[in-house]
C-alpha atoms as a PDB file:
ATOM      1  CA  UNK A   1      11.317   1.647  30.225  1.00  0.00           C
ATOM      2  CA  UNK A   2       9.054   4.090  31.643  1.00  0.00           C
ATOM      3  CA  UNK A   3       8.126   7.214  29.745  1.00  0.00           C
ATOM      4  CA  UNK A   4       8.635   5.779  26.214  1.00  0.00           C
ATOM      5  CA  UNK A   5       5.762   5.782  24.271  1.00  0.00           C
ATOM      6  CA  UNK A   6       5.002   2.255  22.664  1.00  0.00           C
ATOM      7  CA  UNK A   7       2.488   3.197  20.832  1.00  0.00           C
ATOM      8  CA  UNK A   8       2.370   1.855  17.320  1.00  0.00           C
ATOM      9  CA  UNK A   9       1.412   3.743  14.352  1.00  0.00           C
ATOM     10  CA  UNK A  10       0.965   3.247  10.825  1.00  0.00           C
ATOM     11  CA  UNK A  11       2.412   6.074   8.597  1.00  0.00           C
ATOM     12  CA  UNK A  12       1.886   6.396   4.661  1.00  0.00           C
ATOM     13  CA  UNK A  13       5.503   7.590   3.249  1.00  0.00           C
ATOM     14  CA  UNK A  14       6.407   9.515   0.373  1.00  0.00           C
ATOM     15  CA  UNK A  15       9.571   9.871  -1.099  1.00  0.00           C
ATOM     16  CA  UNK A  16      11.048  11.632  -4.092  1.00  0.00           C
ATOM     17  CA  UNK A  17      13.927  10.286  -5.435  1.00  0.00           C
ATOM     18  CA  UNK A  18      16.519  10.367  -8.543  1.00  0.00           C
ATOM     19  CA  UNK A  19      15.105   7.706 -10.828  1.00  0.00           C
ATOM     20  CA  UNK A  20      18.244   5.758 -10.849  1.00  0.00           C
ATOM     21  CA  UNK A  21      19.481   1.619  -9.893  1.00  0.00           C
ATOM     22  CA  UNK A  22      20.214   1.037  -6.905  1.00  0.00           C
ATOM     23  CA  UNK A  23      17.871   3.534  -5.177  1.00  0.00           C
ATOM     24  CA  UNK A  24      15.249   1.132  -4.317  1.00  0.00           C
ATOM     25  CA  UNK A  25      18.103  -1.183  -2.604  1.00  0.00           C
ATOM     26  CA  UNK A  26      19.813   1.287  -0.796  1.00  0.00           C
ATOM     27  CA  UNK A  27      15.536   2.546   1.092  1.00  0.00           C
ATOM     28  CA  UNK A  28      15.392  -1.350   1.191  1.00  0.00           C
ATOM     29  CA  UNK A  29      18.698  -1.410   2.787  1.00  0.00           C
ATOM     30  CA  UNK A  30      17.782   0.994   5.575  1.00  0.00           C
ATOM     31  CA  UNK A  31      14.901  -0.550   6.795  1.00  0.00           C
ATOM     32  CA  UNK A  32      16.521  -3.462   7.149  1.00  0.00           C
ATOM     33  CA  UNK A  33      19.578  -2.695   8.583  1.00  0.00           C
ATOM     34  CA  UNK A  34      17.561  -0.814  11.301  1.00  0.00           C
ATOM     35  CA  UNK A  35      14.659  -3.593  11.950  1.00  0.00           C
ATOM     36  CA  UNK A  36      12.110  -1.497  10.437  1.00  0.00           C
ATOM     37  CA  UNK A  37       9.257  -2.943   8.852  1.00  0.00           C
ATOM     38  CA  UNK A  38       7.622  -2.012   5.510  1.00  0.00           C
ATOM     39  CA  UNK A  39       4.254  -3.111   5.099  1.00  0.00           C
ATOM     40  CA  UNK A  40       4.222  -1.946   1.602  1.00  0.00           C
ATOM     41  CA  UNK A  41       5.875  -0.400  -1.084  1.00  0.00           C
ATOM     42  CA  UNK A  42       5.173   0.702  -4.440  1.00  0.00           C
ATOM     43  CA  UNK A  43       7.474   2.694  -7.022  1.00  0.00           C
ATOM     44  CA  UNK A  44       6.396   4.944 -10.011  1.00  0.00           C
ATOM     45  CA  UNK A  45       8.216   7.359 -12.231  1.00  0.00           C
ATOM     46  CA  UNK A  46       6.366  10.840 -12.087  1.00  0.00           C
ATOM     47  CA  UNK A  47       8.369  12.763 -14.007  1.00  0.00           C
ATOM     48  CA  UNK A  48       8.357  13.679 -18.107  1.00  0.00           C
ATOM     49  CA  UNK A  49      12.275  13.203 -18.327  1.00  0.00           C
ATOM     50  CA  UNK A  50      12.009  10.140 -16.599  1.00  0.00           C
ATOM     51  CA  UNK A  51      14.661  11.594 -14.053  1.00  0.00           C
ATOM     52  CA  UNK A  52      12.290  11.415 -10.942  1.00  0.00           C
ATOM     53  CA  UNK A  53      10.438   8.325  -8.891  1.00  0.00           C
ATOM     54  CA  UNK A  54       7.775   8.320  -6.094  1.00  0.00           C
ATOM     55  CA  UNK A  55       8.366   5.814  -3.653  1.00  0.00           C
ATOM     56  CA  UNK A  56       5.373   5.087  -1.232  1.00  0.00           C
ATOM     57  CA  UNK A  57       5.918   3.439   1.591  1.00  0.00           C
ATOM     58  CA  UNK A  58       3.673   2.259   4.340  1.00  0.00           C
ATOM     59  CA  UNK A  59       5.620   1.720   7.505  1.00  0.00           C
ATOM     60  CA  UNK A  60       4.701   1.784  11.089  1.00  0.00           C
ATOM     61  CA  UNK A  61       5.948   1.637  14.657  1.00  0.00           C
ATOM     62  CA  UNK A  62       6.292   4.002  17.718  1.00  0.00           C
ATOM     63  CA  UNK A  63       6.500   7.851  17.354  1.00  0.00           C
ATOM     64  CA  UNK A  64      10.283   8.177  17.960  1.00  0.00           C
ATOM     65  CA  UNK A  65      11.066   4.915  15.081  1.00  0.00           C
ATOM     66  CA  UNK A  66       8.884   6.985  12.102  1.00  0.00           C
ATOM     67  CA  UNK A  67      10.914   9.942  13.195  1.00  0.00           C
ATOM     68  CA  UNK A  68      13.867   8.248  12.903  1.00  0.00           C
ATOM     69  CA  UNK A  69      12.996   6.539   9.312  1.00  0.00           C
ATOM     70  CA  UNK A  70      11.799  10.209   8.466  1.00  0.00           C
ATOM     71  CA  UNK A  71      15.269  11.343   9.239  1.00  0.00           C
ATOM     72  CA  UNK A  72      17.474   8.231   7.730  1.00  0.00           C
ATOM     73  CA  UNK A  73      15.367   8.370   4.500  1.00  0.00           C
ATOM     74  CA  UNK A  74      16.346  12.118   4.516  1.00  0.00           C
ATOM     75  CA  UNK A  75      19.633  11.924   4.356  1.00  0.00           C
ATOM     76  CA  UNK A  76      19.852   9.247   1.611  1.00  0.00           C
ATOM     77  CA  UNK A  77      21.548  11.107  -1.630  1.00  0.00           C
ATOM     78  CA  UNK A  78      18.901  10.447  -4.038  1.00  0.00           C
ATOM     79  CA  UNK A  79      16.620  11.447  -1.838  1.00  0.00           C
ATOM     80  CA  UNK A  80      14.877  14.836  -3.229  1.00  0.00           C
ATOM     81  CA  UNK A  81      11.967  15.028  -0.421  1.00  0.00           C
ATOM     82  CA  UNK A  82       9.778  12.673   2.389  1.00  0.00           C
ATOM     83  CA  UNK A  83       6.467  13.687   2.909  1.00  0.00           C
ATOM     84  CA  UNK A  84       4.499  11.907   5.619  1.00  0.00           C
ATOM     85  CA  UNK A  85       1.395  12.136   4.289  1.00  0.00           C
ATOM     86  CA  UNK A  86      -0.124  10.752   8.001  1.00  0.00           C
ATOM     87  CA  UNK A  87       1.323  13.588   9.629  1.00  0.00           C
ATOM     88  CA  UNK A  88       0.640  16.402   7.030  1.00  0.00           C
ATOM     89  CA  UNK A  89      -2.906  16.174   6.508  1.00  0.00           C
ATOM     90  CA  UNK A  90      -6.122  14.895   5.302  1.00  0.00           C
ATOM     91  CA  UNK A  91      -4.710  12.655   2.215  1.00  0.00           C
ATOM     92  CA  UNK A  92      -6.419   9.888  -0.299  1.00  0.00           C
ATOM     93  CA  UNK A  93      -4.877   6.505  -0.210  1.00  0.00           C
ATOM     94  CA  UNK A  94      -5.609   3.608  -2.408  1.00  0.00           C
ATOM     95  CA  UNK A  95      -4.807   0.250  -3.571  1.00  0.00           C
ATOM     96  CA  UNK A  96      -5.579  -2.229  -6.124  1.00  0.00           C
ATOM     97  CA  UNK A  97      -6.067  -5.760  -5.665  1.00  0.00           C
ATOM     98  CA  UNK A  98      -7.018  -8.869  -7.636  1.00  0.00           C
ATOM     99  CA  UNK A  99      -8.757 -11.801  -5.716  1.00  0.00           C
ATOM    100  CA  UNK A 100      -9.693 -15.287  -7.176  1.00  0.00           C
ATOM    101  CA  UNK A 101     -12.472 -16.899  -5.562  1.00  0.00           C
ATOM    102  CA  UNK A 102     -13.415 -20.660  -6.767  1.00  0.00           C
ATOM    103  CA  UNK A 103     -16.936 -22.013  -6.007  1.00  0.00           C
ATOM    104  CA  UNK A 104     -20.225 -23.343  -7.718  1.00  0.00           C
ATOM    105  CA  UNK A 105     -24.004 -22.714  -7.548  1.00  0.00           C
ATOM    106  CA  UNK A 106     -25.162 -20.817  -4.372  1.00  0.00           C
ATOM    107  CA  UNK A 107     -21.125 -19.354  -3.419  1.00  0.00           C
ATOM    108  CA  UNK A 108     -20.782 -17.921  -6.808  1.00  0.00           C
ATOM    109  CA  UNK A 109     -23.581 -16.195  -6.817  1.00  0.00           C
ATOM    110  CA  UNK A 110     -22.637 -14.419  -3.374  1.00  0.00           C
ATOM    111  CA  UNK A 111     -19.532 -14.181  -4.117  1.00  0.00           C
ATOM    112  CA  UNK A 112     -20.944 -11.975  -7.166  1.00  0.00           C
ATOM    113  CA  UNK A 113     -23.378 -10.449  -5.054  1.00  0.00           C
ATOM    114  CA  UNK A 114     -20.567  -8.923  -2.320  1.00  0.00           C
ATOM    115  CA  UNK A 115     -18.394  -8.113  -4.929  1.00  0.00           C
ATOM    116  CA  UNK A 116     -20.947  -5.872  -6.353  1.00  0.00           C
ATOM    117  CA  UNK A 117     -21.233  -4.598  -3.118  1.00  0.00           C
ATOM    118  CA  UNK A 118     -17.479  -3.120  -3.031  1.00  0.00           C
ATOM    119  CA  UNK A 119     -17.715  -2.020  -6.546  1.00  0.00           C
ATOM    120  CA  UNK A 120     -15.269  -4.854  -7.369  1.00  0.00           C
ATOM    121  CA  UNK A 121     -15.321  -5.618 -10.971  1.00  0.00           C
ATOM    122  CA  UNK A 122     -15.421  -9.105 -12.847  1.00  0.00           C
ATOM    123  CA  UNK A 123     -11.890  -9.692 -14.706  1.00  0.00           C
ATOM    124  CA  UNK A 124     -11.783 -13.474 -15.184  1.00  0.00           C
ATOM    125  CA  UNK A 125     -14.285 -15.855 -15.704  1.00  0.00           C
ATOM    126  CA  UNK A 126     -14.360 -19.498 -15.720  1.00  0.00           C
ATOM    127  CA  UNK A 127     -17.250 -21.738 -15.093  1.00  0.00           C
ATOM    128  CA  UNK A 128     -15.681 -22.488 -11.557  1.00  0.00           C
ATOM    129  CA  UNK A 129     -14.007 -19.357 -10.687  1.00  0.00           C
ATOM    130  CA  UNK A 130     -13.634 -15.725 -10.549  1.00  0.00           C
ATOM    131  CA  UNK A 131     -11.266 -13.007 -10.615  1.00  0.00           C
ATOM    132  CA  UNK A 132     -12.081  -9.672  -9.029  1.00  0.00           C
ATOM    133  CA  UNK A 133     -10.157  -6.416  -9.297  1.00  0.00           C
ATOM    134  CA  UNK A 134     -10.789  -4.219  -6.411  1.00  0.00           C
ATOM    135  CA  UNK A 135      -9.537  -0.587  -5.849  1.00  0.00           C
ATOM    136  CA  UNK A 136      -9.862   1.368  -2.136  1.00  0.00           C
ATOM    137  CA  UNK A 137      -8.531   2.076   0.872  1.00  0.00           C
ATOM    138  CA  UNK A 138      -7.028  -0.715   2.591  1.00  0.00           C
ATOM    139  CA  UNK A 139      -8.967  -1.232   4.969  1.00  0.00           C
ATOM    140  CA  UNK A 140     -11.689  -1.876   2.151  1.00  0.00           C
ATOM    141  CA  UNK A 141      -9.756  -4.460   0.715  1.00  0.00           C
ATOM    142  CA  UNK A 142      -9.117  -6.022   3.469  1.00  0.00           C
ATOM    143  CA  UNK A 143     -13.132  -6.055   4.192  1.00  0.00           C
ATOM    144  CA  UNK A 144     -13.667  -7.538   0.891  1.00  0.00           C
ATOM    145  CA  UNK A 145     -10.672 -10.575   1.094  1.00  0.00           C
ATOM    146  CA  UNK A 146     -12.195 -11.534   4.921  1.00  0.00           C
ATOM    147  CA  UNK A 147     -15.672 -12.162   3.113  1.00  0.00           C
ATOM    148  CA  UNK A 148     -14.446 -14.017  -0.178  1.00  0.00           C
ATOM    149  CA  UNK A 149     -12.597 -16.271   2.420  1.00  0.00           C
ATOM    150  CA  UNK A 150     -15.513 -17.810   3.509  1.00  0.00           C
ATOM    151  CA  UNK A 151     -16.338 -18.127  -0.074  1.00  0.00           C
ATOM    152  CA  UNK A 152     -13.832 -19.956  -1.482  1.00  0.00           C
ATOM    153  CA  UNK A 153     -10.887 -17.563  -1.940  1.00  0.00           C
ATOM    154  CA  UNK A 154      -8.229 -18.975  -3.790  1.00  0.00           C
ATOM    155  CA  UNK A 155      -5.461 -16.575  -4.261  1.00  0.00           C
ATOM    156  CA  UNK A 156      -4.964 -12.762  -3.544  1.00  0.00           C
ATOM    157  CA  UNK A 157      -2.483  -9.997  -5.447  1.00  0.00           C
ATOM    158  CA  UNK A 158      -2.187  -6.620  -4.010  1.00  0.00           C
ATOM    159  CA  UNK A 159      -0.503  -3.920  -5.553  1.00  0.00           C
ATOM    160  CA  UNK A 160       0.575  -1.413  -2.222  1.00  0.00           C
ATOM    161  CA  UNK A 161      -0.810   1.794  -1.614  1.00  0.00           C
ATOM    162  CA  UNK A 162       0.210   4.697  -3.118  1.00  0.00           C
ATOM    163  CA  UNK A 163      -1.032   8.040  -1.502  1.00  0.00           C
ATOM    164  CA  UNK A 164      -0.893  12.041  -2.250  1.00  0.00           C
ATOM    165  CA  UNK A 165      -1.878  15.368   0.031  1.00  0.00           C
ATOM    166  CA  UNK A 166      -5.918  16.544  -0.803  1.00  0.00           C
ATOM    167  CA  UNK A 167      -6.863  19.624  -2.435  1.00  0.00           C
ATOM    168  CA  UNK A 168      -4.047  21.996  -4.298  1.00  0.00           C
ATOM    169  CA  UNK A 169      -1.303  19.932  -1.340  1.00  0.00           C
ATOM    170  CA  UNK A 170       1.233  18.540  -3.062  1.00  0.00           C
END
């Protein structure tokens, strides 16, 4: 298939939607009827009334498949607006994540040590374990889970990232 561009990219979604059942299901339902991944997905109501939801979604593939989800997700009903945040501009992106790391002596007090490092903060304390919440980009997170696996990493929750334009963007 020369001349199609394979290239994979990750893309950080946003989409305004009516804040109503079924909407969730029917972005879900797209995705998957198409093949499309989504690497993750968070929801939040952003509106006073209640009326409105924020959908992030972080998705990724070659040029021509986010232009196509760009386009599918835009003709959804619901759908109010889809800002790709990768494609518009310099944007902030962040996650939250909660990692359990078990270990005695010598481990726990590196595992303390790196998590001061990434400004992860103590949650849970037991005399054989620890629960850090960490907040960052991604790729932060994912720094901080490769190092507490060598420490005794016991379980990991992530939230998704959500994401908005910089400066008066919105």
């Amino acid at each position: 298939m020369a001349g199609i561009d394979q290239t994979y990219e990750r893309h950080v979604l946003n989409v305004i939607v009516d804040n109503e059942a079924g909407i969730l299901a029917k972005i879900a339902g797209l995705f998957t009827a198409r093949g499309y991944n989504i690497d993750s997905l968070t929801v939040a109501d952003i509106s006073e009334d209640h009326a409105v939801s924020r959908i992030t979604i972080v998705t990724g593939g070659p040029p021509a498949v986010i232009d196509q989800i760009h386009a599918q997700l835009e003709r959804l009903i619901p759908v109010h607006r889809v800002v790709d945040l990768t494609e518009e501009g310099p944007h902030v992106e962040r996650e939250l994540a909660l990692v359990k790391v078990t270990g005695t002596g010598d481990t726990r007090v590196e595992a303390l040590r790196i998590a001061e490092i990434f400004r992860a903060k103590v949650v849970d304390s037991t005399t054989s374990s620890f629960v850090f919440e960490i907040t960052g980009a991604p790729d932060k997170i994912d720094s901080f889970i490769v190092l507490m696996r060598g420490l005794g990493l016991a379980e990991v929750g992530r939230s998704g990232s959500v994401g908005m334009m910089r400066g008066n963007q919105s």
